[in-house]
Protein backbone atom coordinates (compact mmCIF):
# COMPACT_ATOMS: atom_id res chain seq x y z
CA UNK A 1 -195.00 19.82 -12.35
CA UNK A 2 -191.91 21.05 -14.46
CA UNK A 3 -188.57 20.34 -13.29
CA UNK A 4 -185.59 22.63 -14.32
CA UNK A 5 -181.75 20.70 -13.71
CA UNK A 6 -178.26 22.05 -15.15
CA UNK A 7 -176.81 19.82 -17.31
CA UNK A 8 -173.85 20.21 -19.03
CA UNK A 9 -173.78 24.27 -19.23
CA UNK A 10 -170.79 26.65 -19.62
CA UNK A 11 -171.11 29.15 -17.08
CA UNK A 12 -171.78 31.72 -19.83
CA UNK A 13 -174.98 29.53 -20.83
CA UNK A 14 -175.80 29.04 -17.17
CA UNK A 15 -176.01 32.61 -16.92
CA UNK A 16 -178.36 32.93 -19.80
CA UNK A 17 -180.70 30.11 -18.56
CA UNK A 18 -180.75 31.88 -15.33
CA UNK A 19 -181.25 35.34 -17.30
CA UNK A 20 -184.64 33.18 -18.89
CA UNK A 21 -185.74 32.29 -15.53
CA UNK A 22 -185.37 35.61 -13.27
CA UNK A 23 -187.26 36.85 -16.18
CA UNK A 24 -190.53 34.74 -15.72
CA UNK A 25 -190.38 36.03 -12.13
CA UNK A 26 -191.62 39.14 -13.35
CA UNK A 27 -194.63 40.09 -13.72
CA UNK A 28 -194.35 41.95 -17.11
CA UNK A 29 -192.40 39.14 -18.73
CA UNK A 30 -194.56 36.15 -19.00
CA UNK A 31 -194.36 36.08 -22.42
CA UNK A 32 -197.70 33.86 -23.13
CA UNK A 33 -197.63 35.35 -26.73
CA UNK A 34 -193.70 35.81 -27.96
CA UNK A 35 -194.09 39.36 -27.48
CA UNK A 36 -190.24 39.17 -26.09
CA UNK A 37 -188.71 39.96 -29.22
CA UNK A 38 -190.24 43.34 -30.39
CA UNK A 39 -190.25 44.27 -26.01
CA UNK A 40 -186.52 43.50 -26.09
CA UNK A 41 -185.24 45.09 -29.23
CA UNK A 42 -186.91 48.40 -27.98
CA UNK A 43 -185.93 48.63 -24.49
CA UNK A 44 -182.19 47.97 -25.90
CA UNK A 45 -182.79 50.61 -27.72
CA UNK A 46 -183.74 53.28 -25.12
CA UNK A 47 -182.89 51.89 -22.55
CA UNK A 48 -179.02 50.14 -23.00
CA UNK A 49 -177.41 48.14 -20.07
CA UNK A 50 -180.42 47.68 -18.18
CA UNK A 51 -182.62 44.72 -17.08
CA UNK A 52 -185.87 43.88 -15.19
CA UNK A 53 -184.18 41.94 -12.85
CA UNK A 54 -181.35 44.80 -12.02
CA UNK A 55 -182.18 46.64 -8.80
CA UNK A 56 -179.94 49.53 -8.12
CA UNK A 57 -177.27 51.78 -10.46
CA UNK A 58 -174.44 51.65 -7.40
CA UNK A 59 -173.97 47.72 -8.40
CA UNK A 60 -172.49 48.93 -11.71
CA UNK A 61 -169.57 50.17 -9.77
CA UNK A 62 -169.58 47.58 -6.58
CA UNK A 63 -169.43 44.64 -9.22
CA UNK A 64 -166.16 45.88 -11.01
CA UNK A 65 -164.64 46.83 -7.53
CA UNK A 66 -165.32 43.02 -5.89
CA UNK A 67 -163.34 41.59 -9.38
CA UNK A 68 -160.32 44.41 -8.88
CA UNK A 69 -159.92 42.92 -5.69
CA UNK A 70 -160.41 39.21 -6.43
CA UNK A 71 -158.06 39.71 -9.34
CA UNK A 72 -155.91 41.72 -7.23
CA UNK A 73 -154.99 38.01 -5.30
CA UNK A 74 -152.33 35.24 -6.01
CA UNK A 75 -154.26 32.66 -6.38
CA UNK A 76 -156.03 29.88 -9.00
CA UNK A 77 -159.11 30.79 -11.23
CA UNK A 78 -160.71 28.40 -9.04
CA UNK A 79 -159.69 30.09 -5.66
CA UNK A 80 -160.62 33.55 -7.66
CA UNK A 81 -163.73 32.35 -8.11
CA UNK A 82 -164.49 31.70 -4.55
CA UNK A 83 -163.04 34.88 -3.10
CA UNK A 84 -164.71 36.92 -5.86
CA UNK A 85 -168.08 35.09 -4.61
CA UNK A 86 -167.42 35.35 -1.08
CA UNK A 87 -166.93 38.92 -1.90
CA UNK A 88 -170.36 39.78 -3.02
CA UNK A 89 -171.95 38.02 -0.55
CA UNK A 90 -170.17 40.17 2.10
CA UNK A 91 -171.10 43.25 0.26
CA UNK A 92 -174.55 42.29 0.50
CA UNK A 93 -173.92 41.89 4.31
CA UNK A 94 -172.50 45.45 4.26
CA UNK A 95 -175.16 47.02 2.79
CA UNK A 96 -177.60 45.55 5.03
CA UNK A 97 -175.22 46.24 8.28
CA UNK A 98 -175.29 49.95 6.64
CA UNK A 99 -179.35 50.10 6.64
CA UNK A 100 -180.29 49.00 3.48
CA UNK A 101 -183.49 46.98 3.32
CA UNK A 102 -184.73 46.86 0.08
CA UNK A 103 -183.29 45.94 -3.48
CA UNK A 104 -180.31 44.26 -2.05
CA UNK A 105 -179.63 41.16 -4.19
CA UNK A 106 -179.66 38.11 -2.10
CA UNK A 107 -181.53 39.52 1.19
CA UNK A 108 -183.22 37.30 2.05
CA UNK A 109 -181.20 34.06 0.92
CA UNK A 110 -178.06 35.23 2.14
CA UNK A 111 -174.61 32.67 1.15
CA UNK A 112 -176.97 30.71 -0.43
CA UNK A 113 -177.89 32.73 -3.12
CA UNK A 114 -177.59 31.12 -6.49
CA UNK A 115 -178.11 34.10 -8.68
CA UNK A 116 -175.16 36.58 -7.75
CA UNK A 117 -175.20 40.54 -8.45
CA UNK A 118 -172.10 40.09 -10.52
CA UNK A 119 -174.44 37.86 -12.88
CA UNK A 120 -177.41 40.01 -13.04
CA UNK A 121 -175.64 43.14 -14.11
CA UNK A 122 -172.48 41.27 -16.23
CA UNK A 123 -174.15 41.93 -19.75
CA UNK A 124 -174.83 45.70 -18.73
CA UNK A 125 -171.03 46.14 -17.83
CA UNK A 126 -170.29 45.30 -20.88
CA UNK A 127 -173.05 47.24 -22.62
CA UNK A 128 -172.06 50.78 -20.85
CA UNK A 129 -168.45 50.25 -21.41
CA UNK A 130 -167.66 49.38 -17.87
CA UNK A 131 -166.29 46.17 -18.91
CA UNK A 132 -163.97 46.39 -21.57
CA UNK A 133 -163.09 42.95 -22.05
CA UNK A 134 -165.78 40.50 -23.50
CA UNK A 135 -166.53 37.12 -22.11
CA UNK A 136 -168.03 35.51 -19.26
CA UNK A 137 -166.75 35.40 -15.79
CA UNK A 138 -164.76 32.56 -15.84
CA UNK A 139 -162.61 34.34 -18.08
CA UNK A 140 -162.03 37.54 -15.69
CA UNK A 141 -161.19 34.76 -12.75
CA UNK A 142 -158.78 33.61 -14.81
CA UNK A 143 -157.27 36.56 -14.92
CA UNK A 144 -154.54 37.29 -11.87
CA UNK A 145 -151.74 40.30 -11.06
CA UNK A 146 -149.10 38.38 -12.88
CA UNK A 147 -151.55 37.56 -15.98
CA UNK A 148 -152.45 41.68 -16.25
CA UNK A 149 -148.89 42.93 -16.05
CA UNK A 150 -147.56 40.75 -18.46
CA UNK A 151 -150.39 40.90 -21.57
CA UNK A 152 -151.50 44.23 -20.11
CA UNK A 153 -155.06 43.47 -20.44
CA UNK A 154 -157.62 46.30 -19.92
CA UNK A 155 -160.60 44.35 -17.88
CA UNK A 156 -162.20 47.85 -16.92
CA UNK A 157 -162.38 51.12 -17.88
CA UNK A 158 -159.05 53.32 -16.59
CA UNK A 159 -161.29 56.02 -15.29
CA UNK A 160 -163.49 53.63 -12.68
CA UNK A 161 -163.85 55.33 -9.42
CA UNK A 162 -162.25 54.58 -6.10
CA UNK A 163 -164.21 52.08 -3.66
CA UNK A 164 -164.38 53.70 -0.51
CA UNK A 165 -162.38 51.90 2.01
CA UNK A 166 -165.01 50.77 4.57
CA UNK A 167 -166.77 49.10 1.36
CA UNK A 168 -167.40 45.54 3.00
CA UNK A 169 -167.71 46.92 6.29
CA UNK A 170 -170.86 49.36 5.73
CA UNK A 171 -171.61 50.52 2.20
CA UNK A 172 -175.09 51.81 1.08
CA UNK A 173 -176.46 52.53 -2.53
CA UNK A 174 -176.47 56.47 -2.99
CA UNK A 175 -174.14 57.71 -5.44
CA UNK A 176 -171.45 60.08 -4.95
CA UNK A 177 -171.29 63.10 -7.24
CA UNK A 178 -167.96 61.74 -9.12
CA UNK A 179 -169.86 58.34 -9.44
CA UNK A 180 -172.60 59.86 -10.73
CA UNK A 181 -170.84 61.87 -13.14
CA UNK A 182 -168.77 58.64 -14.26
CA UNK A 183 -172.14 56.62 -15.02
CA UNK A 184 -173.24 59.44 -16.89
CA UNK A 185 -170.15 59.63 -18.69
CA UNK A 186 -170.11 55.75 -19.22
CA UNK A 187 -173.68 56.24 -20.73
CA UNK A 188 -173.16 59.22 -22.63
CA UNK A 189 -169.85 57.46 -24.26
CA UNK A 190 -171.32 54.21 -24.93
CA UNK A 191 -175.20 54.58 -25.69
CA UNK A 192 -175.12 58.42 -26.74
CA UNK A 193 -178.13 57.70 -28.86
CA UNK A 194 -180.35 56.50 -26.35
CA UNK A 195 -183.37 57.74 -24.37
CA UNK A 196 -181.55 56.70 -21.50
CA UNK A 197 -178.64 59.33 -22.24
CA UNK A 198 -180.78 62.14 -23.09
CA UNK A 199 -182.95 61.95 -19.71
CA UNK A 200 -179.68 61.49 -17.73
CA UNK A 201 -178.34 64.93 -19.23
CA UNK A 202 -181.00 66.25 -17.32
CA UNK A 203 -180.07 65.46 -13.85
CA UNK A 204 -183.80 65.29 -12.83
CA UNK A 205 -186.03 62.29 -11.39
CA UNK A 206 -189.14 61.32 -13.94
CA UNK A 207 -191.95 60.40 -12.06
CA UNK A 208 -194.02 59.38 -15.33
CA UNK A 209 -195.94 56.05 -15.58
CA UNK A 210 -194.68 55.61 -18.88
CA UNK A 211 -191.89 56.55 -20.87
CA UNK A 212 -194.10 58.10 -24.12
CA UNK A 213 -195.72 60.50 -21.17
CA UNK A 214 -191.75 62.08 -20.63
CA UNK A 215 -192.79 65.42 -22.10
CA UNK A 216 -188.83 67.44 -22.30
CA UNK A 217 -187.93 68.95 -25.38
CA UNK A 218 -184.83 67.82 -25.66
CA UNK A 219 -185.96 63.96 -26.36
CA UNK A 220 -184.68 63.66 -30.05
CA UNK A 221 -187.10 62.90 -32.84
CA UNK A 222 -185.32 59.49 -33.10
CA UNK A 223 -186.35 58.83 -30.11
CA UNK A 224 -189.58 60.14 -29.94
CA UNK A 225 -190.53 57.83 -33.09
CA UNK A 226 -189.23 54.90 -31.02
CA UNK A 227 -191.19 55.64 -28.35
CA UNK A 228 -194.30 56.31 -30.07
CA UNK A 229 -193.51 52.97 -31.72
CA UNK A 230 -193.62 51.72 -27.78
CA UNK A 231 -196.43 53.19 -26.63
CA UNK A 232 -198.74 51.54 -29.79
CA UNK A 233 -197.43 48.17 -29.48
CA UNK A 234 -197.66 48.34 -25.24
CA UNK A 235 -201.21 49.49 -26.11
CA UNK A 236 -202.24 47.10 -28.48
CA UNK A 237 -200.47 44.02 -27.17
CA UNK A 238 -202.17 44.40 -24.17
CA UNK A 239 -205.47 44.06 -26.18
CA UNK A 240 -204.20 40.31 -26.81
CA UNK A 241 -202.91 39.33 -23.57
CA UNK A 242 -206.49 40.26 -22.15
CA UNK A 243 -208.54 38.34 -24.61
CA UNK A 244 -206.03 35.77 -23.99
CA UNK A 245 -206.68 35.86 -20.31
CA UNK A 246 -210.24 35.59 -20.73
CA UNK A 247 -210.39 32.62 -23.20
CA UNK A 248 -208.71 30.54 -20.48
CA UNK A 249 -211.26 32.44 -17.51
CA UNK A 250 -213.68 30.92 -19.57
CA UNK A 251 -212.78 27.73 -20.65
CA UNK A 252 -211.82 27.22 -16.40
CA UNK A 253 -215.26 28.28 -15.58
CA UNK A 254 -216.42 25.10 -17.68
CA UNK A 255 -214.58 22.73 -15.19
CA UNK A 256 -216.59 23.94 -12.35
CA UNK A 257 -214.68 20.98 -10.42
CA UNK A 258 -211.19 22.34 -10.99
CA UNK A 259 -210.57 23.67 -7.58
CA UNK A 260 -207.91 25.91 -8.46
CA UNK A 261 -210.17 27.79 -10.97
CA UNK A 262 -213.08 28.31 -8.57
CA UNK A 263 -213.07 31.94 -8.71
CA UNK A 264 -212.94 31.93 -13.21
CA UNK A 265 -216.48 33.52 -13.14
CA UNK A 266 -215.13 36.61 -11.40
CA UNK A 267 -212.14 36.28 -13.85
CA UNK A 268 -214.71 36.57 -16.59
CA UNK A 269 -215.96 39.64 -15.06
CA UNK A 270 -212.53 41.32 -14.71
CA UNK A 271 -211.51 40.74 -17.70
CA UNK A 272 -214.40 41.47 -20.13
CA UNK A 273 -214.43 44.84 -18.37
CA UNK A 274 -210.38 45.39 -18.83
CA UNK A 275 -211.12 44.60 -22.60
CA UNK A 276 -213.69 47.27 -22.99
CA UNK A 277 -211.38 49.87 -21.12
CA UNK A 278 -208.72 48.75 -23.61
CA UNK A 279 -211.27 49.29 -26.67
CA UNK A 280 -212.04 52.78 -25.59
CA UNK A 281 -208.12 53.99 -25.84
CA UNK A 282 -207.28 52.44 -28.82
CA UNK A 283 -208.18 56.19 -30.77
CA UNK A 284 -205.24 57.88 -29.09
CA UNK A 285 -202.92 55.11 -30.71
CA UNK A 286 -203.92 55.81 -34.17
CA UNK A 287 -204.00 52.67 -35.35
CA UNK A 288 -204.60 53.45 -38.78
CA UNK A 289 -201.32 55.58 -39.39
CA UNK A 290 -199.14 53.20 -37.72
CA UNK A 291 -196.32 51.98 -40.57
CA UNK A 292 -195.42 48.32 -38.99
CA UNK A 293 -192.69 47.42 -41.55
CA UNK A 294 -191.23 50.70 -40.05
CA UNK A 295 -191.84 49.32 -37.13
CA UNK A 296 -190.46 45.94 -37.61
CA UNK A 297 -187.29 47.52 -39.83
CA UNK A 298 -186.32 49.19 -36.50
CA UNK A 299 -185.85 45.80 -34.61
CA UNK A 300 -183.64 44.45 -37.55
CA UNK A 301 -181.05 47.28 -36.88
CA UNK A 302 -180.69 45.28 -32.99
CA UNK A 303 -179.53 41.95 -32.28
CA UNK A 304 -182.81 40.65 -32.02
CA UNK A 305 -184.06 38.46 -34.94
CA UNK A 306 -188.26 38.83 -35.33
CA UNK A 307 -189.47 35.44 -36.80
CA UNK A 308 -191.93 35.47 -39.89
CA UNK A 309 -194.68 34.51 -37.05
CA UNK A 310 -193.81 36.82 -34.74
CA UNK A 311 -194.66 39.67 -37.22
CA UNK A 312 -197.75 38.09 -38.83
CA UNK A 313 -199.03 37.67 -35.38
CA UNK A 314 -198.52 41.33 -34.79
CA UNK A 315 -200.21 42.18 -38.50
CA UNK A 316 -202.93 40.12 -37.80
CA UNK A 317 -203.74 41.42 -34.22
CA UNK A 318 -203.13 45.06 -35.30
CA UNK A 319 -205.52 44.49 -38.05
CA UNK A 320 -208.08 43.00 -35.77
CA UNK A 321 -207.40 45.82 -33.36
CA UNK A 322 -208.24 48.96 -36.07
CA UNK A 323 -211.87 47.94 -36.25
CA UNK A 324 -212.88 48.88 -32.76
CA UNK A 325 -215.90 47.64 -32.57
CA UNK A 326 -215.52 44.25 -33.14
CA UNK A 327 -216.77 41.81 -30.13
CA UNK A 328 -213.42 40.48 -29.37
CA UNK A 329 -215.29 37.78 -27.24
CA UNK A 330 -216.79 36.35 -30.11
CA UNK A 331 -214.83 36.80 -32.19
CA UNK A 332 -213.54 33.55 -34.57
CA UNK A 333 -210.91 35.34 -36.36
CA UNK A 334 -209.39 36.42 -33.16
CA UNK A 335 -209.56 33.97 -31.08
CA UNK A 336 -208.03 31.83 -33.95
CA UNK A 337 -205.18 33.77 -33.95
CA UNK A 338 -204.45 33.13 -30.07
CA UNK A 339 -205.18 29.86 -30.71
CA UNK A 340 -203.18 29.38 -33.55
CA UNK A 341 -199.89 31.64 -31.96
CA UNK A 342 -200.26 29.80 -28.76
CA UNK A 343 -199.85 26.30 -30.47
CA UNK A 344 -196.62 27.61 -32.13
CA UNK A 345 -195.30 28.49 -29.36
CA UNK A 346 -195.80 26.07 -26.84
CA UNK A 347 -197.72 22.53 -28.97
CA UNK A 348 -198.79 20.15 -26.28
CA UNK A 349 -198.35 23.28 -23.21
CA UNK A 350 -201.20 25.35 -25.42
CA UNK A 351 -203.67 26.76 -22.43
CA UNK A 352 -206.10 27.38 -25.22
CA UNK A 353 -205.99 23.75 -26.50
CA UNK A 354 -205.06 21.66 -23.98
CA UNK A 355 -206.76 20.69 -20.16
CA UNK A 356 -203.49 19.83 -18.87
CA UNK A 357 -201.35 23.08 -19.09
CA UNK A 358 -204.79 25.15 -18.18
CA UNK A 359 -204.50 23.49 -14.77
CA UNK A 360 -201.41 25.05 -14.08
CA UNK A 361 -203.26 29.02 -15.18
CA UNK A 362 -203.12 31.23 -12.08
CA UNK A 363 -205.33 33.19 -13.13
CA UNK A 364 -203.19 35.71 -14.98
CA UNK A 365 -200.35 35.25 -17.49
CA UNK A 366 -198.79 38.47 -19.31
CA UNK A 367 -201.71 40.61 -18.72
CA UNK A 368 -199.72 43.52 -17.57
CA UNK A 369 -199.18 46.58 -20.12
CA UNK A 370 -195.13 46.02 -21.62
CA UNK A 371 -193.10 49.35 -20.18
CA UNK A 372 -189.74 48.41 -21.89
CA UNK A 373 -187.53 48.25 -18.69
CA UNK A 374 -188.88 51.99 -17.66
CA UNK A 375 -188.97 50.89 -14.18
CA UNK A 376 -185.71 50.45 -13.57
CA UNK A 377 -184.59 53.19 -16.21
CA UNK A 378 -186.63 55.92 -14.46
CA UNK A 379 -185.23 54.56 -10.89
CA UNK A 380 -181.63 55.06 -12.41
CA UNK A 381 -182.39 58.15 -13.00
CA UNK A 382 -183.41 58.90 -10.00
CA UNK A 383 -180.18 58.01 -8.27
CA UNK A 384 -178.69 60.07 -10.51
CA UNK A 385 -180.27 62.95 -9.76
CA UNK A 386 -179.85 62.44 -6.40
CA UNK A 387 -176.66 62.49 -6.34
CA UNK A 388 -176.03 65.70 -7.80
């Protein structure tokens, strides 16, 4: 079993390391193939400010009004801190008081929540202009009513809505129309060229699977080359995550005395017949026309850096992936690729090489199709509509 401790960690790390491990929570995200970078760089693209782990837009606006009144106090950082966390956790109480059951952050663990709403949405405040002030949240404790005054330091946008007054009493998630116009205009302002702006414009809901199926005319052709680069690398990816899952179904249904992998012959099954779906929609992709350095050019315009490995893995799998009818299963020159991406990414942890780290295979590891954060983008959307 792995064990996971803090060591010496600013809070601004901690908050990344936590970031890493919310993420593996998700279904999506277990990245058995460093797919992260090229999945990231996208969805920051069309989608700014969001995050898998996010769960509902009002939280953009209830984190900045729980630090306005923490900072509002006399007190320490260290006292700030504690009234700014004691805050949350009665909002949380709030909203459930109010009759919200779902998506509130910390239901179910209540005060003892280690992961706070303020941390899971910090780098989007930021990102939509919310938060004007970089830094981590230490910083903000530090910052007081005496502190403000005197450097006149702009933590938040001036134009931030009003909390309602009853906000820790009984609060729910719907936007109000003026909220809803400020998120739009905090979007609009701050990530104009997204496909996250141009779909809010439209004050509708999107009930699409996917973000490439969003058919309105007024997506730009920036965007809809971005998205089309999406939808071909979801596509094909997810070619390589399901041979991936069936190497390991069938190297577990060798070690018929593994408990755990009992049921790998009916994993075989599954996933032989996933891959042969996958083969039959590969023509819609148009494999052949796809321009990968365009591709990868894109992602060095982000903050995200794609290794040399990262894109020779792609290459290679995209090559693989234009001959159609090649028997994946049997295939040496793919399966050496897995092998051989797998051992640079993880050595000694290698499913593919090792009996060890196969043990701990549940039976499925990144085999879902990558949606670049359109969940939560098309629920944000949503609200927004909803409200007007």
């Amino acid at each position: 079993m792995s064990y996971l401790a803090w060591i010496d960690f600013d809070p601004e790390e901690r908050r990344r390391a936590q970031t890493l491990i919310d993420l593996f929570k998700q279904p999506e995200a277990r990245d058995e193939l460093g797919l992260g970078t090229v999945r990231d760089a996208l969805a920051d693209l069309l989608f700014p400010g969001t995050s898998t782990i996010q769960t509902r837009l009002r939280y953009m606006l209830f984190i900045p009004w729980i630090y306005l009144e923490a900072q509002s106090r006399r007190a320490t950082q260290a006292e700030r801190t504690v009234i700014a966390r004691d805050l949350e956790f009665d909002l949380s109480e709030a909203l459930l008081r109010d009759g919200e059951t779902v998506d509130v952050i910390g239901r179910l663990a209540g005060r003892s929540l280690k992961r706070l709403p303020s941390s899971v949405y910090w780098a989007g405040l930021h990102t939509l202009g919310i938060r004007t002030l970089p830094g981590n949240q230490a910083t903000f404790h530090s910052y007081g009513p005496e502190s403000l005054k005197d450097h006149d330091l702009k933590l938040w946008t001036s134009n931030l809505p009003k909390p309602p007054g009853n906000l820790f009493d009984k609060t729910a998630f719907a936007l109000t129309r003026g909220e809803a116009d400020f998120l739009r205009d905090r979007i609009a302002s701050n990530a104009r060229a997204s496909l996250l702006n141009e779909l809010a414009r439209k004050a509708k809901s999107f009930a699409e699977d996917w973000p490439w199926q969003v058919s309105e005319d007024t997506v730009s052709d920036s965007n809809r080359a971005i998205l089309r680069h999406a939808e071909r690398f979801s596509g094909v990816m997810y070619g390589a995550s399901l041979l991936y899952n069936l190497l390991l179904a069938l190297r577990a249904a060798e070690r018929p005395n593994a408990k755990k992998h009992a049921d790998a012959p009916r994993l075989v099954g599954d996933y032989r017949s996933r891959l042969e779906d996958w083969k039959a929609e590969l023509g819609h992709l148009a494999l052949s026309d796809w321009d990968l350095d365009d591709l990868f050019g894109l992602i060095s315009k982000t903050s995200h850096n794609l290794s040399k490995a990262s894109r020779d893995f792609v290459r290679g799998w995209v090559s693989i992936a234009r001959d159609g009818t090649v028997q994946l299963e049997a295939n040496n020159l793919a399966i050496g690729l897995l092998k051989q991406r797998e051992h640079g990414l993880k050595r000694m942890k290698a499913r593919l090489l090792h009996d060890a780290p196969l043990e701990r295979w549940s039976g499925a590891s990144g085999d879902a199709r990558l949606d670049f954060r359109w969940r939560i983008a098309s629920s944000y959307l949503g609200e927004l509509a909803d409200a007007g």
